[in-house]
PDB file of N, CA and C in Angstrom:
ATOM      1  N   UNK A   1    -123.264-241.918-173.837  1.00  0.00           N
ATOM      2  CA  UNK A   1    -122.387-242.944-173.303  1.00  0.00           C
ATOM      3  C   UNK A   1    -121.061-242.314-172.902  1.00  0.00           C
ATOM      4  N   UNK A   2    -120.402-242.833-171.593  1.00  0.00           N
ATOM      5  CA  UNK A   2    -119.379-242.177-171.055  1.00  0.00           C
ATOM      6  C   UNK A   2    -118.204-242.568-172.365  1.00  0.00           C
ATOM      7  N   UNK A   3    -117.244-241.741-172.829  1.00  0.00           N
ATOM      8  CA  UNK A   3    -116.050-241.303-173.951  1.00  0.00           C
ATOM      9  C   UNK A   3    -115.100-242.654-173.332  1.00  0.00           C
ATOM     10  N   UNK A   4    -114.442-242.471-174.154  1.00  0.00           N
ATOM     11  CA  UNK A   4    -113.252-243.449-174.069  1.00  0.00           C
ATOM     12  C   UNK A   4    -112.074-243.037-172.975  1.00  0.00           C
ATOM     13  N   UNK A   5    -112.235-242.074-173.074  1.00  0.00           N
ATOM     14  CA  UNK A   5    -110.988-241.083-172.002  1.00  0.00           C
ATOM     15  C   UNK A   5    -111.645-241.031-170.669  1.00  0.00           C
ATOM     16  N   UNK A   6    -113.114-241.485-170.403  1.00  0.00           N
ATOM     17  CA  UNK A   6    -113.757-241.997-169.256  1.00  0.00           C
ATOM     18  C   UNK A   6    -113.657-242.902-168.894  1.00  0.00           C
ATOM     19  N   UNK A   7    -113.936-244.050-169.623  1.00  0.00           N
ATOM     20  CA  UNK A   7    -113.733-245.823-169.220  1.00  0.00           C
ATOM     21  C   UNK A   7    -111.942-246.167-168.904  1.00  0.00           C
ATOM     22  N   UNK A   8    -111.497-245.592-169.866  1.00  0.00           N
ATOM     23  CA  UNK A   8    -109.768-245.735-169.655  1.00  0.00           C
ATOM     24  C   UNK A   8    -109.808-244.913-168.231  1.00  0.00           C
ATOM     25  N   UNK A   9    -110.118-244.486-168.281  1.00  0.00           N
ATOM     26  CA  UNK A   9    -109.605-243.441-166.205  1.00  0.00           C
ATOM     27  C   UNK A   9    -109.772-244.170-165.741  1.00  0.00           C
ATOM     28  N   UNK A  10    -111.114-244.272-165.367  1.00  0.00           N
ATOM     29  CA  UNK A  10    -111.906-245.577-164.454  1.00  0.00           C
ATOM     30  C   UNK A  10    -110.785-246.585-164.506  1.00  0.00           C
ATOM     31  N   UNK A  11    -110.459-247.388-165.840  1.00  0.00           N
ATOM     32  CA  UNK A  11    -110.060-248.857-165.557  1.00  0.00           C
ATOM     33  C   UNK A  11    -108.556-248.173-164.671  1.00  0.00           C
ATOM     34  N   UNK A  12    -108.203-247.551-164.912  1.00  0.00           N
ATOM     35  CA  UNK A  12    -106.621-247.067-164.720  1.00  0.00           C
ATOM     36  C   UNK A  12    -106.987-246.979-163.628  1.00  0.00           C
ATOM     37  N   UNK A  13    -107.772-246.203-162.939  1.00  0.00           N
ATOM     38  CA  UNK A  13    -108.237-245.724-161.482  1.00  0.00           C
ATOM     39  C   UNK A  13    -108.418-246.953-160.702  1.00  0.00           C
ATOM     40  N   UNK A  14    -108.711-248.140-161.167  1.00  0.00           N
ATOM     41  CA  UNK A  14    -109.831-249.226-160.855  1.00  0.00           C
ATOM     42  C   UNK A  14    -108.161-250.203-160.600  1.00  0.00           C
ATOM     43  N   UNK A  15    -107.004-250.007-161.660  1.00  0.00           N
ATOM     44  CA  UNK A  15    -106.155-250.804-161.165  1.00  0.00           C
ATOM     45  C   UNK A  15    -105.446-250.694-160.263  1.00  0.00           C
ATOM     46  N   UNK A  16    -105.695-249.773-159.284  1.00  0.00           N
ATOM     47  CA  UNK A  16    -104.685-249.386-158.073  1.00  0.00           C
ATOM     48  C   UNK A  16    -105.493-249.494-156.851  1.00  0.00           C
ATOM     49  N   UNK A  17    -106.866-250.517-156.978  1.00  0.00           N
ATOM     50  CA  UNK A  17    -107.334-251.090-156.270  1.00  0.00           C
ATOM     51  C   UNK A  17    -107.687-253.020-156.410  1.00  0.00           C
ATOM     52  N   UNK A  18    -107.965-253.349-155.540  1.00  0.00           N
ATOM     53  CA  UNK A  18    -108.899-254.420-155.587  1.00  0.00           C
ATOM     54  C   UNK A  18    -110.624-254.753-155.742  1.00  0.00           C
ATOM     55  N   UNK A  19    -110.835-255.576-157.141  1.00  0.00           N
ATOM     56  CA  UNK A  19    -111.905-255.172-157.308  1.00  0.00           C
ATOM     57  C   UNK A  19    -112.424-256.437-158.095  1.00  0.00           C
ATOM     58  N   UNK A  20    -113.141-257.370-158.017  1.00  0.00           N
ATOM     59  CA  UNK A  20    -113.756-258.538-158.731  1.00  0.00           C
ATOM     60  C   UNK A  20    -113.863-258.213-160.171  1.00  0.00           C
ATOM     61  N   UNK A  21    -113.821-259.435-160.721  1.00  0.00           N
ATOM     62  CA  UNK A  21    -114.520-259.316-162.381  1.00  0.00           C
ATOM     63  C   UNK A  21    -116.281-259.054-162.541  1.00  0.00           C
ATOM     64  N   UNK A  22    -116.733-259.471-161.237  1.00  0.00           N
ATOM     65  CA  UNK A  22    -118.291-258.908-161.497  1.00  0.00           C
ATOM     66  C   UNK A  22    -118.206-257.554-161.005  1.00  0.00           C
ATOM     67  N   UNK A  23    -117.754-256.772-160.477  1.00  0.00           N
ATOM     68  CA  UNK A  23    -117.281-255.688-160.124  1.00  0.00           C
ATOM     69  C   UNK A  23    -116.525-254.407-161.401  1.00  0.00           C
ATOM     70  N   UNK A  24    -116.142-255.092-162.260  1.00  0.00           N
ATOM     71  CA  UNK A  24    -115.470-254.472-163.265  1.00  0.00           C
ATOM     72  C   UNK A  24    -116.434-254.626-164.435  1.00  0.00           C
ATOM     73  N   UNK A  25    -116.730-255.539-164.839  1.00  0.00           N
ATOM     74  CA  UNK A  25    -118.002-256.008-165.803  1.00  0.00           C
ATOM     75  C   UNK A  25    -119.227-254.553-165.703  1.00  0.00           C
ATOM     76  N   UNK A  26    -119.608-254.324-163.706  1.00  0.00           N
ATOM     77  CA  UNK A  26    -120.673-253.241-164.154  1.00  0.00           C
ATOM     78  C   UNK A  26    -120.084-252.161-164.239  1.00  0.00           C
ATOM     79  N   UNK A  27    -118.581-252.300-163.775  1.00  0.00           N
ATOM     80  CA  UNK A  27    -118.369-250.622-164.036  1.00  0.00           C
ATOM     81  C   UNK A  27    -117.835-250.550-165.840  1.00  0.00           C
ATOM     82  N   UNK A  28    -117.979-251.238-166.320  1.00  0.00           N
ATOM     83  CA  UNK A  28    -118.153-251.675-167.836  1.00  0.00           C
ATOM     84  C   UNK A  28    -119.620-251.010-168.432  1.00  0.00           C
ATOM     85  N   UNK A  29    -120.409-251.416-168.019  1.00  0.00           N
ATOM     86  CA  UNK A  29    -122.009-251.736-168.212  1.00  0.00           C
ATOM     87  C   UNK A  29    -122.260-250.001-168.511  1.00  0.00           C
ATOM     88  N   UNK A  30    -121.738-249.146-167.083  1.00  0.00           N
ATOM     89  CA  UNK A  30    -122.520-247.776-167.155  1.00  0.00           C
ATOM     90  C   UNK A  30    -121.810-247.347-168.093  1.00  0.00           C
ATOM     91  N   UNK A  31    -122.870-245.680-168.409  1.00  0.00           N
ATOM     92  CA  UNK A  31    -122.916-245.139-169.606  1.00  0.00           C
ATOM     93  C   UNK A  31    -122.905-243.719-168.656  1.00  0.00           C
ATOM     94  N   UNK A  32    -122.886-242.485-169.315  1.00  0.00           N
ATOM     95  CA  UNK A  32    -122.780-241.259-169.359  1.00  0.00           C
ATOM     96  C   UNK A  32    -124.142-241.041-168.028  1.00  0.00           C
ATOM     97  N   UNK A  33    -125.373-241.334-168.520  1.00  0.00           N
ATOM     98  CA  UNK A  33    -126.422-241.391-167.818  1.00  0.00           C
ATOM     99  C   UNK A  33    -126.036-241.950-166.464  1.00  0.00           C
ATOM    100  N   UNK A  34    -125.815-242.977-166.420  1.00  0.00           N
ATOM    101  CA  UNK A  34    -125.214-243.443-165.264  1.00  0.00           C
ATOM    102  C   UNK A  34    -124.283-242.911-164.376  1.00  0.00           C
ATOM    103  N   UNK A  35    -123.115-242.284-164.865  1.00  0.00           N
ATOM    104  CA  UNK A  35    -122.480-241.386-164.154  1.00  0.00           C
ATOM    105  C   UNK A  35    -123.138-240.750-163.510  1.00  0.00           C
ATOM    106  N   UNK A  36    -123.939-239.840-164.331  1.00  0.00           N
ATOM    107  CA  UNK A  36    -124.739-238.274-163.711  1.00  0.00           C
ATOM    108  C   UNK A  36    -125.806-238.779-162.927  1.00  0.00           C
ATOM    109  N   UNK A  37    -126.012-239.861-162.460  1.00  0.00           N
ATOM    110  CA  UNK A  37    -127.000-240.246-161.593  1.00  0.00           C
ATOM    111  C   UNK A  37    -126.188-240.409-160.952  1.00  0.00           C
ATOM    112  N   UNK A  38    -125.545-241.419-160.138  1.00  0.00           N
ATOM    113  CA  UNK A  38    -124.549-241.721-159.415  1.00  0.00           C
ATOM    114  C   UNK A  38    -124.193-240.675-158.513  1.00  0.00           C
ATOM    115  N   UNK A  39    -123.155-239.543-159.480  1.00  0.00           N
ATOM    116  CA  UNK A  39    -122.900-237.922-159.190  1.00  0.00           C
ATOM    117  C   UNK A  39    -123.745-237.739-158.568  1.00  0.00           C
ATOM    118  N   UNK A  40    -124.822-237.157-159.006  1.00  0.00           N
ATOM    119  CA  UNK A  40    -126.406-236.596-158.634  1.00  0.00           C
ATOM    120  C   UNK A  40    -126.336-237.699-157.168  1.00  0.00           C
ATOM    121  N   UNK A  41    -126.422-238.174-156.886  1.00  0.00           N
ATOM    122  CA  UNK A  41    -126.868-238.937-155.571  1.00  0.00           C
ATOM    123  C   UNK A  41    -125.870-238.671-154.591  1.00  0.00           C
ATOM    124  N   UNK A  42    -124.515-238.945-154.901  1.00  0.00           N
ATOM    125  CA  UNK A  42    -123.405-238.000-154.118  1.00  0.00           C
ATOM    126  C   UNK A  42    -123.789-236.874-153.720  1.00  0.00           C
ATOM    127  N   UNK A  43    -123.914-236.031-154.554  1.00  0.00           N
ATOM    128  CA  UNK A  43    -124.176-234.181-154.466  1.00  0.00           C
ATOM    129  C   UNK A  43    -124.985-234.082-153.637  1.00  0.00           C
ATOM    130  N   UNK A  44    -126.569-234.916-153.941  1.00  0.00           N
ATOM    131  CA  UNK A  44    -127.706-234.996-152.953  1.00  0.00           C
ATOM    132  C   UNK A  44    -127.724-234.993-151.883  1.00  0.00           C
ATOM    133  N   UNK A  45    -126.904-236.169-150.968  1.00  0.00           N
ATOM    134  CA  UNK A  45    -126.234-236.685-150.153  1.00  0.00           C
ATOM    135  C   UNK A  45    -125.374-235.200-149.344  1.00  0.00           C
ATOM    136  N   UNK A  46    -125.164-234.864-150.259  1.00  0.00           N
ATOM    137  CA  UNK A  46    -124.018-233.341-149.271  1.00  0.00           C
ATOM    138  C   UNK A  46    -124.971-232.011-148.801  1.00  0.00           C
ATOM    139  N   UNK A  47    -124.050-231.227-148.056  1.00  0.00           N
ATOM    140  CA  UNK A  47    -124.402-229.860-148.289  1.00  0.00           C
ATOM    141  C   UNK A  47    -123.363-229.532-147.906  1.00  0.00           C
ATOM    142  N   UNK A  48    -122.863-228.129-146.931  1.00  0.00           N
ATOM    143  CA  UNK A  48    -122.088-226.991-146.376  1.00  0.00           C
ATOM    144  C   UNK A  48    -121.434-227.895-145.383  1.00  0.00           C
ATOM    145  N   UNK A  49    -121.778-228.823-144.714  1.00  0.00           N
ATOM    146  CA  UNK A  49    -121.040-228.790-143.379  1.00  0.00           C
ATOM    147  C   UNK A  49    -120.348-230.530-143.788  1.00  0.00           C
ATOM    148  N   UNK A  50    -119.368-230.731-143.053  1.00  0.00           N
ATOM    149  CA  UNK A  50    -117.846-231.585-143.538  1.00  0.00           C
ATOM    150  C   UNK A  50    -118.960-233.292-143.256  1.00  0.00           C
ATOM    151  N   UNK A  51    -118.755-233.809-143.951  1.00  0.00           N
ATOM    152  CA  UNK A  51    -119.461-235.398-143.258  1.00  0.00           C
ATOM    153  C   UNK A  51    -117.969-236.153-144.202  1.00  0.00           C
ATOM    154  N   UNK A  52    -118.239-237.276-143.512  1.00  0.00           N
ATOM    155  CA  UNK A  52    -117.590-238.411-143.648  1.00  0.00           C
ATOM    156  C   UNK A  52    -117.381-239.120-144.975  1.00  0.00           C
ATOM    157  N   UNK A  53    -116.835-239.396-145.964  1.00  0.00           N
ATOM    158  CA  UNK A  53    -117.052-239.579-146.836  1.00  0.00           C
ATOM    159  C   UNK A  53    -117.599-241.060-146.905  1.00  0.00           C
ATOM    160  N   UNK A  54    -117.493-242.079-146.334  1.00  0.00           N
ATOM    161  CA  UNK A  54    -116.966-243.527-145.897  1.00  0.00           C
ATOM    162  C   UNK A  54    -118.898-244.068-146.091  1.00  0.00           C
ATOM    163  N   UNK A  55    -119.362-242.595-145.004  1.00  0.00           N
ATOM    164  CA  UNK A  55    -120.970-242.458-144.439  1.00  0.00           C
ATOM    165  C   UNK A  55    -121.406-242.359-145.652  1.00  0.00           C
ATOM    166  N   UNK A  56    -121.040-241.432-146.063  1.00  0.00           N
ATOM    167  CA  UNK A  56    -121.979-241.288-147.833  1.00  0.00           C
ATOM    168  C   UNK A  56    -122.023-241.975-148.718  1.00  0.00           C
ATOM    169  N   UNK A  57    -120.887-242.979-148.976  1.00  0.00           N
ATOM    170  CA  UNK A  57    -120.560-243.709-149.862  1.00  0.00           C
ATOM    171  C   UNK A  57    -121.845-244.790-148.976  1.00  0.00           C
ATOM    172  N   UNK A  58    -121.662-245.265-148.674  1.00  0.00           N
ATOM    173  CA  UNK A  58    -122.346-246.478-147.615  1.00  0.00           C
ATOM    174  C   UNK A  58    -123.614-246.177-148.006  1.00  0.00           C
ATOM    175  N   UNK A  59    -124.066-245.164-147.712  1.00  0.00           N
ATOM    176  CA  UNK A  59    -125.640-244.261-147.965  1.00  0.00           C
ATOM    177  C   UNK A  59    -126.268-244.275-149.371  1.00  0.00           C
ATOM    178  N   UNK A  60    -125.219-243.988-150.183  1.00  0.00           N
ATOM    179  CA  UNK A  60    -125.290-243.813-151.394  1.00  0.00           C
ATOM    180  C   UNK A  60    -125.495-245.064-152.371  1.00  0.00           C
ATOM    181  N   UNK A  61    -124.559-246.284-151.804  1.00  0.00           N
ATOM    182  CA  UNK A  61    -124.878-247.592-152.157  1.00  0.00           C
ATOM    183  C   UNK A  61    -126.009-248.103-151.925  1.00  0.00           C
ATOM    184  N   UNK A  62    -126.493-247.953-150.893  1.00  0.00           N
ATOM    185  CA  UNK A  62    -127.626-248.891-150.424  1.00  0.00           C
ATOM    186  C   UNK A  62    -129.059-248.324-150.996  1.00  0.00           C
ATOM    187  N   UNK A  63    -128.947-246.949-151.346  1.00  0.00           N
ATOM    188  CA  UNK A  63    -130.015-246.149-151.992  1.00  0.00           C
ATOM    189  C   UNK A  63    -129.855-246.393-153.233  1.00  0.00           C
ATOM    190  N   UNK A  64    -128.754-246.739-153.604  1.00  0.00           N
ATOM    191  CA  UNK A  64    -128.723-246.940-155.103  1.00  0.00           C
ATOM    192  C   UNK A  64    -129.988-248.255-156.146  1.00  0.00           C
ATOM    193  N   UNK A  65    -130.355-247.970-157.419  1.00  0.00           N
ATOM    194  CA  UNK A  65    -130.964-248.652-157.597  1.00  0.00           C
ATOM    195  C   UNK A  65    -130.626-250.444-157.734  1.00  0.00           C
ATOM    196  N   UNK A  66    -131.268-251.151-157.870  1.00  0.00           N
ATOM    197  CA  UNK A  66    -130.848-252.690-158.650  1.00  0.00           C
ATOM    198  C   UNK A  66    -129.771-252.758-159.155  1.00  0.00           C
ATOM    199  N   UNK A  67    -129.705-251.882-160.091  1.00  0.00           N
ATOM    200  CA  UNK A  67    -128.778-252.032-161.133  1.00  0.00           C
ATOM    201  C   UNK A  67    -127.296-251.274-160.843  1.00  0.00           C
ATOM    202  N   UNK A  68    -127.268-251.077-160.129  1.00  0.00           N
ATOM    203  CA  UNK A  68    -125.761-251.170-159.296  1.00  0.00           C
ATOM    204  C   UNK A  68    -125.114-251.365-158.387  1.00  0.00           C
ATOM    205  N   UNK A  69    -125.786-252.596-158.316  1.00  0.00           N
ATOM    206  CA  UNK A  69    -125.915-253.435-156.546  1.00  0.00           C
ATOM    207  C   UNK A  69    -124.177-253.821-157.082  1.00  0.00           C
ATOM    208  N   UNK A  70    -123.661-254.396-158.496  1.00  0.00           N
ATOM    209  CA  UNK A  70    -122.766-254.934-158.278  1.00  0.00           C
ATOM    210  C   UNK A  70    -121.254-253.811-158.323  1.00  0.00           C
ATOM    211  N   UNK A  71    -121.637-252.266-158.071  1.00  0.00           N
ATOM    212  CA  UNK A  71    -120.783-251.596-158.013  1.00  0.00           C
ATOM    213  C   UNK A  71    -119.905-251.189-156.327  1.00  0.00           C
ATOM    214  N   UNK A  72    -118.517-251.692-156.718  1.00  0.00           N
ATOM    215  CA  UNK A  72    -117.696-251.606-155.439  1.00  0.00           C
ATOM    216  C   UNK A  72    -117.810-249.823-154.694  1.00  0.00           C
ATOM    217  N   UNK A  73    -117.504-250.411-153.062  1.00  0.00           N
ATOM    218  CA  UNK A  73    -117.467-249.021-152.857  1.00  0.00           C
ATOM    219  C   UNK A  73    -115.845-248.356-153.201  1.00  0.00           C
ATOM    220  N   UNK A  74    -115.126-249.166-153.879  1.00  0.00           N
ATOM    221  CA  UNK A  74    -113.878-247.913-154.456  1.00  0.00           C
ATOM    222  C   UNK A  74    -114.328-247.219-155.516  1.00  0.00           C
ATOM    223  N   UNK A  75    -115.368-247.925-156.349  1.00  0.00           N
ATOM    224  CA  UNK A  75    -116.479-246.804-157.511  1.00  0.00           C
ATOM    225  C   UNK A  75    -116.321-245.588-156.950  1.00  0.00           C
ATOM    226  N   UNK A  76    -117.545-245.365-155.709  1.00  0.00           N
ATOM    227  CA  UNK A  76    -118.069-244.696-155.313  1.00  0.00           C
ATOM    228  C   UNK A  76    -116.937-243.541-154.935  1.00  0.00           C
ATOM    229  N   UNK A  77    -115.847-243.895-154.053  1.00  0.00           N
ATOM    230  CA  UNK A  77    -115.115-243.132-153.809  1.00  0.00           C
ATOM    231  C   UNK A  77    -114.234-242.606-155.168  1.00  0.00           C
ATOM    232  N   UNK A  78    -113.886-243.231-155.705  1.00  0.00           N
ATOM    233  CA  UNK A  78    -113.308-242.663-157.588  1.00  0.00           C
ATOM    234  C   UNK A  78    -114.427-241.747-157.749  1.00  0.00           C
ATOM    235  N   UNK A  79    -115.691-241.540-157.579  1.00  0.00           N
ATOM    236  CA  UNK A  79    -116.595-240.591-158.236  1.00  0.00           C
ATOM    237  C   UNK A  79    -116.416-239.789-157.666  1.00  0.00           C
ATOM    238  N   UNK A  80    -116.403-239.848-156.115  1.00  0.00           N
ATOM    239  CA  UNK A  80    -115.604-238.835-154.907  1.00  0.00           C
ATOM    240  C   UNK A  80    -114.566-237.869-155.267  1.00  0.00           C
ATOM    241  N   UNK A  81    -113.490-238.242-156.131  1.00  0.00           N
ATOM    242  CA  UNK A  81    -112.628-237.833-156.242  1.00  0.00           C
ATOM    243  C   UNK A  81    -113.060-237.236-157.714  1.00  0.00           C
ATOM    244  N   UNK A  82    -113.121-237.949-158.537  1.00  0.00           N
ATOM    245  CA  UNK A  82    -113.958-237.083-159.934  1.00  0.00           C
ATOM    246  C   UNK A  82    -114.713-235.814-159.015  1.00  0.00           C
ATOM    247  N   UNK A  83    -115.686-235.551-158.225  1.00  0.00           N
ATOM    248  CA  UNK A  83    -116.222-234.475-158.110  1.00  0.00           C
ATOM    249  C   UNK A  83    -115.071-233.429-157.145  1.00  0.00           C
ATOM    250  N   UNK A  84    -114.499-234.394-156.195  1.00  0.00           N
ATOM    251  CA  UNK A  84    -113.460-232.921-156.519  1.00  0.00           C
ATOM    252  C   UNK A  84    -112.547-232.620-156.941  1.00  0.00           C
ATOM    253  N   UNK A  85    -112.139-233.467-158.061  1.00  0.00           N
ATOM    254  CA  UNK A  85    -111.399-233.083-159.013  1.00  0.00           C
ATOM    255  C   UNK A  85    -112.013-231.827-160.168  1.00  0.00           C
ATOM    256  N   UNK A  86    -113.156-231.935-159.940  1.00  0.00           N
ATOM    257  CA  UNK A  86    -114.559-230.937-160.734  1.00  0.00           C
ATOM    258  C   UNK A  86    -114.189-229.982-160.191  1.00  0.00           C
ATOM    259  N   UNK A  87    -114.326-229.463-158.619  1.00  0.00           N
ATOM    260  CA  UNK A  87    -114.107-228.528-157.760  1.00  0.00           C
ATOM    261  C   UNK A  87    -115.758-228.788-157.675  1.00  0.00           C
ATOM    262  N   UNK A  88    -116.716-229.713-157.750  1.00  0.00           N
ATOM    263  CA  UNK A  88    -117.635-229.754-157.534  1.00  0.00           C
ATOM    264  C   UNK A  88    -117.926-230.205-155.900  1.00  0.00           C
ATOM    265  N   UNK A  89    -117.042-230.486-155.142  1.00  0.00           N
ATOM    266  CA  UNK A  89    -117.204-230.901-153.645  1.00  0.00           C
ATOM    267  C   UNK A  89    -115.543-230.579-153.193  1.00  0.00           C
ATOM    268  N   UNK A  90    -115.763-230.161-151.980  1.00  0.00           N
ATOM    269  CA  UNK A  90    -114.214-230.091-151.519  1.00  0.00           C
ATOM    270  C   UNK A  90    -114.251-231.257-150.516  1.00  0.00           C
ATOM    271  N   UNK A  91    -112.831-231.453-150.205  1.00  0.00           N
ATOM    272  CA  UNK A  91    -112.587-232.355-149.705  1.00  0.00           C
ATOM    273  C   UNK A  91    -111.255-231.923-148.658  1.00  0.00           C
ATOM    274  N   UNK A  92    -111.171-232.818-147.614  1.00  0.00           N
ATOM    275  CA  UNK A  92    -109.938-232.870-146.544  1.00  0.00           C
ATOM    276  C   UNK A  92    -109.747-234.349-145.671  1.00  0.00           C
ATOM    277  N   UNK A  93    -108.549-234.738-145.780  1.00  0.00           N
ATOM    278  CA  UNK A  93    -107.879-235.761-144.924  1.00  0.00           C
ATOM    279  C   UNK A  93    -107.805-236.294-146.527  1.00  0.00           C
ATOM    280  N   UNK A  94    -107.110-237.916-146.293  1.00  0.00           N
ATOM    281  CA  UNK A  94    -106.701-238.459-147.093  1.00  0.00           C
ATOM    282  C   UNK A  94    -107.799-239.205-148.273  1.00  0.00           C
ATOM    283  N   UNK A  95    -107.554-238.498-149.441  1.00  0.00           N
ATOM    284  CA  UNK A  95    -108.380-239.493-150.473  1.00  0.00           C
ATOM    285  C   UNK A  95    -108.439-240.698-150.405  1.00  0.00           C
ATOM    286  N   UNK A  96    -107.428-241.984-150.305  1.00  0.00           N
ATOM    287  CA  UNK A  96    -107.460-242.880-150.638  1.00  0.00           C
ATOM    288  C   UNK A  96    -107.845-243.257-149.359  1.00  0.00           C
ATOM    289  N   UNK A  97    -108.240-242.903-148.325  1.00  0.00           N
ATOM    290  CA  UNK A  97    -108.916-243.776-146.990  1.00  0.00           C
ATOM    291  C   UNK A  97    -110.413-242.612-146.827  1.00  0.00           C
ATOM    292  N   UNK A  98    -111.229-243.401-147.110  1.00  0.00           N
ATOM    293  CA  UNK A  98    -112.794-242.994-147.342  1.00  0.00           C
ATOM    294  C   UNK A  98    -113.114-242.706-145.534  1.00  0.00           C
ATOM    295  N   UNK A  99    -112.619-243.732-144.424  1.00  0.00           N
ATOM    296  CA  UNK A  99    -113.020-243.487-143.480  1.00  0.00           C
ATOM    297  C   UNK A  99    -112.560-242.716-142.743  1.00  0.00           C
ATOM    298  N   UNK A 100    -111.437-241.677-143.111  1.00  0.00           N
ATOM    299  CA  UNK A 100    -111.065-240.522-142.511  1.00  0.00           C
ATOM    300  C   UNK A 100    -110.805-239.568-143.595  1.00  0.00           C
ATOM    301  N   UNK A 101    -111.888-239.421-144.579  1.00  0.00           N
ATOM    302  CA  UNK A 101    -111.741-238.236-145.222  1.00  0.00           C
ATOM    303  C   UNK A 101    -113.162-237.288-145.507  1.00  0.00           C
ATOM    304  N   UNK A 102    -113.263-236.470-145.293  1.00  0.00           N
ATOM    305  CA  UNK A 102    -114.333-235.556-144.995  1.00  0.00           C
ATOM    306  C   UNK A 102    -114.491-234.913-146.573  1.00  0.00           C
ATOM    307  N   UNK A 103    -116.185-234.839-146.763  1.00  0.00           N
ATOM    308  CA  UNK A 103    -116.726-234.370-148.209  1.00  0.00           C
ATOM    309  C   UNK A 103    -117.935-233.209-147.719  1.00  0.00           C
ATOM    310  N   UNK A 104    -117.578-232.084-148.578  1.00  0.00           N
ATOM    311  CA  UNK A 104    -118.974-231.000-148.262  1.00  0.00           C
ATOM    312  C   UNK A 104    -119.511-230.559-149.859  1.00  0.00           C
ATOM    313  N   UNK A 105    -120.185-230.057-150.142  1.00  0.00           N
ATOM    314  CA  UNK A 105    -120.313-229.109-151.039  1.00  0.00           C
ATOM    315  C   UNK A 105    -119.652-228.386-151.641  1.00  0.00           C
ATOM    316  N   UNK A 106    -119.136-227.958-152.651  1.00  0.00           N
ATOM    317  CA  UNK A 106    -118.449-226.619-152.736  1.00  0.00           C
ATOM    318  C   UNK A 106    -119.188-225.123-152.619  1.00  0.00           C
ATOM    319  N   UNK A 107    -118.419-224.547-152.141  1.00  0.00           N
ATOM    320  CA  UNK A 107    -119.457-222.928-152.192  1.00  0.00           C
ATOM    321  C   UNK A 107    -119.636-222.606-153.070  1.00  0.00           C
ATOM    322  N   UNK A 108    -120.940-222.009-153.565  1.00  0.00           N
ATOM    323  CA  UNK A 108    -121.544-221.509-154.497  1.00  0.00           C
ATOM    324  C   UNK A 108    -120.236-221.219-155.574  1.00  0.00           C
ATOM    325  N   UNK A 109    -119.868-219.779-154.874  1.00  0.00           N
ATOM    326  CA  UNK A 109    -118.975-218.991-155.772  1.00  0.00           C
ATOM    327  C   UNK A 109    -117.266-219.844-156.645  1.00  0.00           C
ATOM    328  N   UNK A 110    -117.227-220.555-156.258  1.00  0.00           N
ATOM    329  CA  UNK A 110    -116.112-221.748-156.367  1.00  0.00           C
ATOM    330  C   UNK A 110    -116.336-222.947-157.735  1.00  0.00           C
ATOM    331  N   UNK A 111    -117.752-223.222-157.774  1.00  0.00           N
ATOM    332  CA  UNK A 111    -117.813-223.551-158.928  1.00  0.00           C
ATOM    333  C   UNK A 111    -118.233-223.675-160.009  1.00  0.00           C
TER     334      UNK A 111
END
């Protein structure tokens, strides 16, 4: 199950957006497992060359299973930023606008 110093980010992360109470409830719900799936479907979603982040997120939702139909796409982009905050994906243009900010892979050697 995701730590306490996880759910507190999130909510902290979660208040400098707009976001429903059924919206907050599932990002309540996930657990550790859940993350790393989520992640895992991001990562999937990438390789080497720059895409859109806005595209992936979009992609990533709709592939997603049942059970996180009720997760917002500012989730998605917070996980965005968790992975490159990892150095697990790099990133360019502005974080907080998904539709002009570009997500790749990171190179091998980087992380």
């Amino acid at each position: 199950m995701a730590g306490p110093v996880e759910k507190s980010a999130l909510a902290a992360m979660l208040d400098s957006v707009e976001v429903g109470q059924e919206a907050r409830d599932a990002i309540e719900r996930l657990d550790e497992r859940d993350l790393q799936l989520i992640d895992g479907a991001i990562l999937t979603a990438l390789d080497r060359e720059w895409k859109q982040a806005g595209l992936i997120t979009a992609g990533v939702m709709i592939a997603a299973p049942d059970e996180y139909e009720e997760l917002p796409e500012a989730f998605y982009a917070l996980r965005i930023r968790a992975l490159a905050q990892a150095a697990r994906i790099e990133t360019r243009g502005d974080p907080a606008v998904l539709k002009t900010l570009q997500v790749r892979l990171a190179a091998q050697g980087e992380r």
